[in-house]
Protein backbone atom coordinates (compact mmCIF):
# COMPACT_ATOMS: atom_id res chain seq x y z
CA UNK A 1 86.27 -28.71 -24.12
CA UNK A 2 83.71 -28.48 -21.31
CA UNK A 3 82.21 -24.79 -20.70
CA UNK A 4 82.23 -23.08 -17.20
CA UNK A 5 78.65 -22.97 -17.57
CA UNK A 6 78.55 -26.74 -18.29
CA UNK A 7 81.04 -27.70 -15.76
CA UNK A 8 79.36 -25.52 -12.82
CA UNK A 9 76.11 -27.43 -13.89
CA UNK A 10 77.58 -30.97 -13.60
CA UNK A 11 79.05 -29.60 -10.35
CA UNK A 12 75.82 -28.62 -8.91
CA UNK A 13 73.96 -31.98 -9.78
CA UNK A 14 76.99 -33.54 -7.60
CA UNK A 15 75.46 -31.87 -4.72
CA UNK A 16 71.98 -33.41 -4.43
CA UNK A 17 70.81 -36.67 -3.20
CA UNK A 18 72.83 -39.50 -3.62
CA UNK A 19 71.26 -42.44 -5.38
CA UNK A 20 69.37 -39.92 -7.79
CA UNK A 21 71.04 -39.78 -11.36
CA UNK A 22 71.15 -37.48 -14.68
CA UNK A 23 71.69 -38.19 -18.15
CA UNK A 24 74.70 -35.70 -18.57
CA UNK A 25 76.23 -37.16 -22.04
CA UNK A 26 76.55 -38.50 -25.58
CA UNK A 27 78.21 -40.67 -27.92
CA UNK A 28 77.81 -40.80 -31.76
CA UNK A 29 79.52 -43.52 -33.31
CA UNK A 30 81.58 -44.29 -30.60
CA UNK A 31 82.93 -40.47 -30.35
CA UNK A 32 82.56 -38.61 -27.12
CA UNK A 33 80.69 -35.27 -27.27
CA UNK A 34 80.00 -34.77 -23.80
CA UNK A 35 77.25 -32.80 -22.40
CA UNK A 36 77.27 -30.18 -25.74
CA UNK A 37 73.81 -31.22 -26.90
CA UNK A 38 72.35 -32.36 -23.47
CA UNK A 39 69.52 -30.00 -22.01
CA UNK A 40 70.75 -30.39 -17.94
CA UNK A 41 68.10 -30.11 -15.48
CA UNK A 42 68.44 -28.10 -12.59
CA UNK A 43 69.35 -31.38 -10.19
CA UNK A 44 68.85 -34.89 -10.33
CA UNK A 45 65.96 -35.10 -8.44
CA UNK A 46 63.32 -37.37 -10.35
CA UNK A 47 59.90 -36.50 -11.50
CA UNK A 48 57.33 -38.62 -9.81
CA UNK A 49 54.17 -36.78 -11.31
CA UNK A 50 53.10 -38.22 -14.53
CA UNK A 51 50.79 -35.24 -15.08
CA UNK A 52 53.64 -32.58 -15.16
CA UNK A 53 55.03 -30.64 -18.17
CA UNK A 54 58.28 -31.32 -16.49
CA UNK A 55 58.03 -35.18 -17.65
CA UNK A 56 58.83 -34.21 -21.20
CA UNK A 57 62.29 -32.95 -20.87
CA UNK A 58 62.77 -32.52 -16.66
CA UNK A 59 62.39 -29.65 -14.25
CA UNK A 60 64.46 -26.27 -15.01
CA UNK A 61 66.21 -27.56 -17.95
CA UNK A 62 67.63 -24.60 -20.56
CA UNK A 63 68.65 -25.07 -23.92
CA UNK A 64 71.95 -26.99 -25.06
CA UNK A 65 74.79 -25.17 -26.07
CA UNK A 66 74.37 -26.84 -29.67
CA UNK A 67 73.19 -29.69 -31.69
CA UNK A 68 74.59 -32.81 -32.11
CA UNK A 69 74.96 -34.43 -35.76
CA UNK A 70 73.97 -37.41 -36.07
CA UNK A 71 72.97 -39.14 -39.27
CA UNK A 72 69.99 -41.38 -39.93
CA UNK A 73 71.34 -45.05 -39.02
CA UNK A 74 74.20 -43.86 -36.63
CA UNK A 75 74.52 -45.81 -33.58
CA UNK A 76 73.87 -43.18 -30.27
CA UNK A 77 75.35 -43.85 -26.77
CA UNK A 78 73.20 -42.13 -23.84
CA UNK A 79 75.07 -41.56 -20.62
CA UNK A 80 73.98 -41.29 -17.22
CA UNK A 81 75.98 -40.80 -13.56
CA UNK A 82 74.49 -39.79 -10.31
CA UNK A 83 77.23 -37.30 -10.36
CA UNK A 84 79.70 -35.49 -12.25
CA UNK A 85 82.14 -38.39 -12.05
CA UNK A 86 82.03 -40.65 -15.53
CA UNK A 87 83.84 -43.46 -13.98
CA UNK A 88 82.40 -46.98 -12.57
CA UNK A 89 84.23 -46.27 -9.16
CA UNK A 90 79.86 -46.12 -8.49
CA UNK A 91 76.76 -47.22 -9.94
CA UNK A 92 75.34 -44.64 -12.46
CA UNK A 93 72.03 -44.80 -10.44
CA UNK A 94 72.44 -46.43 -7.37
CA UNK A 95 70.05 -47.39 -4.31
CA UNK A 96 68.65 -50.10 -5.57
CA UNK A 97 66.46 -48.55 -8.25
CA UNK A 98 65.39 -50.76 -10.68
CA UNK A 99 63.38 -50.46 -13.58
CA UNK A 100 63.41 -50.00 -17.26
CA UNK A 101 65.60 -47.50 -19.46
CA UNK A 102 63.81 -46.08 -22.90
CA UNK A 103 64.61 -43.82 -24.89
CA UNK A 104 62.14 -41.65 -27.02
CA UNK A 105 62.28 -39.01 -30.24
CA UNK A 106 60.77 -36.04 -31.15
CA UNK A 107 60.91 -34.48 -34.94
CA UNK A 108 60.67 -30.58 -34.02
CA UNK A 109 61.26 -26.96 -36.04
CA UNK A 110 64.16 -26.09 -33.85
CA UNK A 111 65.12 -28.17 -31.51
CA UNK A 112 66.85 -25.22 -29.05
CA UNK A 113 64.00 -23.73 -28.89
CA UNK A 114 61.58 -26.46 -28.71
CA UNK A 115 59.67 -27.18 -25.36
CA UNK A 116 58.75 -31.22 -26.01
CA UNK A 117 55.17 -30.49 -26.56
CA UNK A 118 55.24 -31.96 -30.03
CA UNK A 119 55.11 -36.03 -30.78
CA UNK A 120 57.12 -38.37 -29.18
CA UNK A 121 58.27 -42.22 -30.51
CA UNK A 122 60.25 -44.81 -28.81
CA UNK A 123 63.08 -46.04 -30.29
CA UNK A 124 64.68 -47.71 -27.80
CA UNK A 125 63.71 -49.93 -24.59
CA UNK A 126 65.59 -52.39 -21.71
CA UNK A 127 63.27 -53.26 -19.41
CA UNK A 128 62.60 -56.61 -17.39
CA UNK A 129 64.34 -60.14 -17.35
CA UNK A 130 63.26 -62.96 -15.09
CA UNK A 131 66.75 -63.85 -13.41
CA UNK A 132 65.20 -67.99 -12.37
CA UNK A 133 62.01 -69.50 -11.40
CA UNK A 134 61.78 -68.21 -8.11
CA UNK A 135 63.84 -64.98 -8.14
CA UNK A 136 61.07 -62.08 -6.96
CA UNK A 137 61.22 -58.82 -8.90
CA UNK A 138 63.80 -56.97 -7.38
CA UNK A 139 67.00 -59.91 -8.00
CA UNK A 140 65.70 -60.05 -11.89
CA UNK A 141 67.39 -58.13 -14.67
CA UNK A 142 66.62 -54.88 -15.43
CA UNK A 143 67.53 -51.90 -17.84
CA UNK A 144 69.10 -49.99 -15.11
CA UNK A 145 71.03 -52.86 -13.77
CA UNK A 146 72.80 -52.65 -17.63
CA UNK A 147 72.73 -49.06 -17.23
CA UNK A 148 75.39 -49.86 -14.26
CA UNK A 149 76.78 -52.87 -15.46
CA UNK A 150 77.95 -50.69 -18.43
CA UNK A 151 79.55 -47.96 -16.60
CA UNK A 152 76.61 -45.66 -17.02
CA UNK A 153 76.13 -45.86 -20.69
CA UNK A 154 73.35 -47.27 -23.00
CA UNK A 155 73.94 -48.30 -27.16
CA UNK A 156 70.98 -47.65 -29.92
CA UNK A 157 70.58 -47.05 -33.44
CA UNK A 158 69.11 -43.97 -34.86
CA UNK A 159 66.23 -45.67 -37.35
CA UNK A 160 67.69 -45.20 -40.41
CA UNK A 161 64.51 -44.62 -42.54
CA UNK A 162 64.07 -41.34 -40.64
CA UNK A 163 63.38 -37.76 -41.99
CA UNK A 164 66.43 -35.14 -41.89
CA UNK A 165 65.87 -32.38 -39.44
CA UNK A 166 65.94 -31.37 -35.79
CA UNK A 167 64.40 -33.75 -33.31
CA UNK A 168 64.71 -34.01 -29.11
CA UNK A 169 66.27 -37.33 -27.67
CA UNK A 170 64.42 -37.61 -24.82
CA UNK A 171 66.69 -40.86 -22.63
CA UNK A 172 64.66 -42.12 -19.34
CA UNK A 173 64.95 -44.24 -16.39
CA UNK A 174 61.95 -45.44 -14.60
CA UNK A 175 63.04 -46.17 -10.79
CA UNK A 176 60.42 -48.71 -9.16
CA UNK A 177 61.80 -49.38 -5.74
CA UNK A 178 59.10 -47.42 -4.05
CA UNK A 179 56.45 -47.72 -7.11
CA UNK A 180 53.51 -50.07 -5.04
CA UNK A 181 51.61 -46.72 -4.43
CA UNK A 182 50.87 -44.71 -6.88
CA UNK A 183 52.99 -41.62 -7.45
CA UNK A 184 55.80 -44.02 -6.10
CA UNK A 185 57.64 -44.20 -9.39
CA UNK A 186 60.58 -41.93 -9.88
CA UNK A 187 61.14 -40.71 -13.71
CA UNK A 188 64.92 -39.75 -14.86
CA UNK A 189 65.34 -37.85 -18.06
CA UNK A 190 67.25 -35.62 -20.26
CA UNK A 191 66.66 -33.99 -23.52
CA UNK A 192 69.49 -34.03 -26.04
CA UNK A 193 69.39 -31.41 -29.45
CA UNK A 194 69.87 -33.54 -32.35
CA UNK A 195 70.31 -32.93 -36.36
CA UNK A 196 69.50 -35.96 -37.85
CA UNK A 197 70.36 -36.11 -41.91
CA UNK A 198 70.34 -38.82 -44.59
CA UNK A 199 67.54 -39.60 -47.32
CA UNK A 200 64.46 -41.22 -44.80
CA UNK A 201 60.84 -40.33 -45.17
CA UNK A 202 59.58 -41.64 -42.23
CA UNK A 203 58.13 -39.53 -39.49
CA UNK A 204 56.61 -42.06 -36.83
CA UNK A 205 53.09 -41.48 -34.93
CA UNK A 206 53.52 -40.98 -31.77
CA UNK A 207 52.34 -39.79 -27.78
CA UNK A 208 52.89 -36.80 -25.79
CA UNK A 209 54.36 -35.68 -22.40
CA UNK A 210 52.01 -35.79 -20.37
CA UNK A 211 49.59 -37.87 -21.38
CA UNK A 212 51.58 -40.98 -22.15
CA UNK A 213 51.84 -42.22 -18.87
CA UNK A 214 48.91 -42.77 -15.98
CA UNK A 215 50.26 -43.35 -12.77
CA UNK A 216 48.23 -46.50 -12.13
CA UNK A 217 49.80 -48.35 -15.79
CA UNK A 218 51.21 -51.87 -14.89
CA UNK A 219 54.63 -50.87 -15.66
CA UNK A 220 54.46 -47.90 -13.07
CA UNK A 221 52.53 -49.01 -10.12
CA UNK A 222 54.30 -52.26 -9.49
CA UNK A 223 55.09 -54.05 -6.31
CA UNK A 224 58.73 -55.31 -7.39
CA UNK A 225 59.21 -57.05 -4.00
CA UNK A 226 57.58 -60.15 -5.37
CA UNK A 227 57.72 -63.16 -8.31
CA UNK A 228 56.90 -61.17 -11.09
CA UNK A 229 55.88 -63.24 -14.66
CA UNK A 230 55.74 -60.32 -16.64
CA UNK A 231 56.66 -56.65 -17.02
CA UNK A 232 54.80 -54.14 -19.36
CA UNK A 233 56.82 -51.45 -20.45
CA UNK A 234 54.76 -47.58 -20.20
CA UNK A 235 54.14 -46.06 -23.24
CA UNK A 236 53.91 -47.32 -26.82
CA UNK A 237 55.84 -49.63 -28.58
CA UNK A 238 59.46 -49.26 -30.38
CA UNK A 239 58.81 -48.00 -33.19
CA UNK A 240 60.45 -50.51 -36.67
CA UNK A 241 63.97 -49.50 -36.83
CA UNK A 242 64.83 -48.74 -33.21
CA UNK A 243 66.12 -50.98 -30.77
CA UNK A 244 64.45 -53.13 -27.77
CA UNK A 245 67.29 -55.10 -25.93
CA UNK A 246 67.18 -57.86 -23.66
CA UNK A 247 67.99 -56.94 -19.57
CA UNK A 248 70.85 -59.01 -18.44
CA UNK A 249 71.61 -60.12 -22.13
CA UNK A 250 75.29 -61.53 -22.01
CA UNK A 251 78.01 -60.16 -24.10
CA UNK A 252 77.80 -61.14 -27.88
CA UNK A 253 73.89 -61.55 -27.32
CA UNK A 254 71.81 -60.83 -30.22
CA UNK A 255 69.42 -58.38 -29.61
CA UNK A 256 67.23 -57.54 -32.06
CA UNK A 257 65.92 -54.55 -34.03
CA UNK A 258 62.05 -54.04 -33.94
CA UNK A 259 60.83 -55.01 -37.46
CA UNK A 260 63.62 -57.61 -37.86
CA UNK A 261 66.55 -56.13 -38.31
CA UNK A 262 69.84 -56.78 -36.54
CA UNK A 263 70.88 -54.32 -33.51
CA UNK A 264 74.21 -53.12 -33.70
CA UNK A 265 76.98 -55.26 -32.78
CA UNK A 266 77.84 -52.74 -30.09
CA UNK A 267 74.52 -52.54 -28.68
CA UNK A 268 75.37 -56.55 -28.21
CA UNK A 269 78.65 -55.86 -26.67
CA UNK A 270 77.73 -53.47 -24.33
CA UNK A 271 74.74 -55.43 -22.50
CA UNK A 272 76.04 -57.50 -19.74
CA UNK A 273 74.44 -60.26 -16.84
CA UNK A 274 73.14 -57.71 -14.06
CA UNK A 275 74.07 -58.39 -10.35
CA UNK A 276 72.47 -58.05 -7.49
CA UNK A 277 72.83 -55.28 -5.21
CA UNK A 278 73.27 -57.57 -2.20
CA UNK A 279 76.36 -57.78 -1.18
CA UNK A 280 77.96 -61.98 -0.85
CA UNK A 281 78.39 -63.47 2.77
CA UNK A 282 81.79 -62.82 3.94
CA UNK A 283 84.26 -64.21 6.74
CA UNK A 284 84.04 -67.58 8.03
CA UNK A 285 81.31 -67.17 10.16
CA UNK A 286 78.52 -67.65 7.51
CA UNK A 287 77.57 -63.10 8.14
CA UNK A 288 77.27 -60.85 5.55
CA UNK A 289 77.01 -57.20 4.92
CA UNK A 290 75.23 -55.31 2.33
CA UNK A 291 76.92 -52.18 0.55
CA UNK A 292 75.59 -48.72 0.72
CA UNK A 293 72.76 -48.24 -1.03
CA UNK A 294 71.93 -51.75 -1.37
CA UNK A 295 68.42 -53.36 -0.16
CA UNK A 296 68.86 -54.86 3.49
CA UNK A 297 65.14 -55.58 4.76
CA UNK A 298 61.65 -55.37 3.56
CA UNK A 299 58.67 -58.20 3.48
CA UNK A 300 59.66 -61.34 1.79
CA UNK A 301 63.84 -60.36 1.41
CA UNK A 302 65.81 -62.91 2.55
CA UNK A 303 69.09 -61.49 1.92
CA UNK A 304 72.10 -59.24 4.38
CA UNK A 305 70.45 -57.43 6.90
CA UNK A 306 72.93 -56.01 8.11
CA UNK A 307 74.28 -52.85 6.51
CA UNK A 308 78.22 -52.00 5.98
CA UNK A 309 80.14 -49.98 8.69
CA UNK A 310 78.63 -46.30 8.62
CA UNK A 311 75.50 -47.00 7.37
CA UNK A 312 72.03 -48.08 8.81
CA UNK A 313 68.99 -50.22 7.62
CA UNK A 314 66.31 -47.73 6.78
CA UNK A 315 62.57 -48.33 6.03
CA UNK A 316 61.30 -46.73 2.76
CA UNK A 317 58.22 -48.86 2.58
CA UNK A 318 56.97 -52.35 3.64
CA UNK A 319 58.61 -53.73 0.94
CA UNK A 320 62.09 -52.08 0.84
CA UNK A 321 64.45 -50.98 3.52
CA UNK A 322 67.82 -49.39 2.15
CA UNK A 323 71.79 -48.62 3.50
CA UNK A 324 72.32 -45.09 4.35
């Protein structure tokens, strides 16, 4: 059962702007734990300055109400909604932003009490999927457009060669729509409060917050409004054991497990084909109307233009004009 403290949180986050998102829950082995173990930040406002102390674990974010167990090997589910709702009625981070999801640990003393200063490892990625030949950036797949496809929720193993102890989950998506200048790129994160046990030695190298990031890295400052070839994913590598998916993987897929082992079979169930945010021609007429939220102008778009009753095509930048 939910807390008041917990449910006036979630409440709050409902408030703010919509389009922004929060990581708010999580699964272990397909069982539901909610937000018990999830450090909430204060909104879901994004953090666009790589520099910032607030990168490691977001801005005004307190301590869990407990751990979660989780054992060494245990598949994880990471949840995110731009509000309190867990439903698909809307997109778990909607407006368009597009850009990878990763997912990072930290081995720490106490993880209630830790502040994310320590070493941090990737064990999980979705990034970037060219969608055809001639698709530009922002019509490819992405990790966020599996992120929505799936209802808000993400699939990962827990490396199962890792120590026992206390360790932060740190889950993040990287927003691009406005990332062509730098400081463009909005960050979404949570910290979750883990236990991990089993029999594992292994305690991966890894980066810290800040520090792991520059604001000019290829996979921040990117002009997504274009044919992209390639997408580098910030930070390090997945570490052997974790997971790094394929955006817009069918279901069934087989991702694979860095260092050659299999992901988890619901880690391939869960990806789906991503969609595009524009909205299909309708009537006879040969019109069409994008959704709220969805891109309606910007150089070199050539889909709707014009936005659904109630809204209206606003400029962001040169590149991207959104429903509002």
């Amino acid at each position: 059962m939910r807390s008041v403290t917990t449910l006036a949180a979630l409440s709050a986050l409902s408030s703010t702007v919509a389009g922004h998102a929060t990581w708010q829950q999580l699964w272990v082995n397909g069982e539901d734990l909610e937000s018990t173990c999830v450090r909430l930040p204060a909104s879901n406002n994004p953090i666009t300055d790589v520099t910032s102390n607030d990168l490691r674990c977001n801005a005004g974010s307190a301590a869990a109400a407990s751990n979660c167990a989780v054992k060494a090997g245990d598949t994880v589910t990471i949840e995110m909604h731009q509000h309190n709702s867990r439903g698909c009625t809307e997109e778990a981070i909607g407006g368009a932003h597009y850009g990878p999801v990763l997912a990072y640990m930290s081995k720490v003393d106490d993880a209630a009490t830790a502040d994310g200063s320590s070493s941090w490892f990737k064990v999980y990625q979705d990034t970037w999927g060219k969608a055809s030949s001639t698709s530009q950036g922002s019509d490819d797949f992405w990790g966020t457009k599996d992120l929505n496809t799936n209802c808000g929720t993400m699939d990962f193993t827990i490396p199962s060669d890792l120590a026992a102890g206390d360790y932060l989950l740190r889950s993040e998506a990287i927003a691009l729509h406005s990332a062509s200048g730098v400081g463009g790129a909005q960050f979404y994160m949570s910290c979750y409060q883990l236990t991990v046990t089993g029999d594992g030695s292994a305690t991966p190298a890894g980066v810290s917050f800040p520090g792991a990031y520059d604001a000019a890295d290829a996979g921040i400052q990117i002009n997504i409004y274009q044919q992209l070839s390639t997408y580098v994913a910030p930070g390090p590598t997945v570490v052997a054991g974790g997971t790094e998916a394929t955006a817009g993987q069918a279901p069934g897929g087989s991702a694979t497990a860095t260092g050659g082992a299999s992901a988890t079979s619901a880690e391939a169930t869960t990806l789906q084909t991503s969609t595009s945010a524009v909205a299909a021609p309708t009537g006879t007429s040969g019109a069409c109307s994008a959704a709220k939220y969805a891109q309606c102008g910007g150089n070199g778009f050539s889909g709707c233009s014009t936005c659904a009753s109630g809204t209206t095509c606003t400029t962001q930048n040169d590149y991207y004009s959104q429903c509002l």
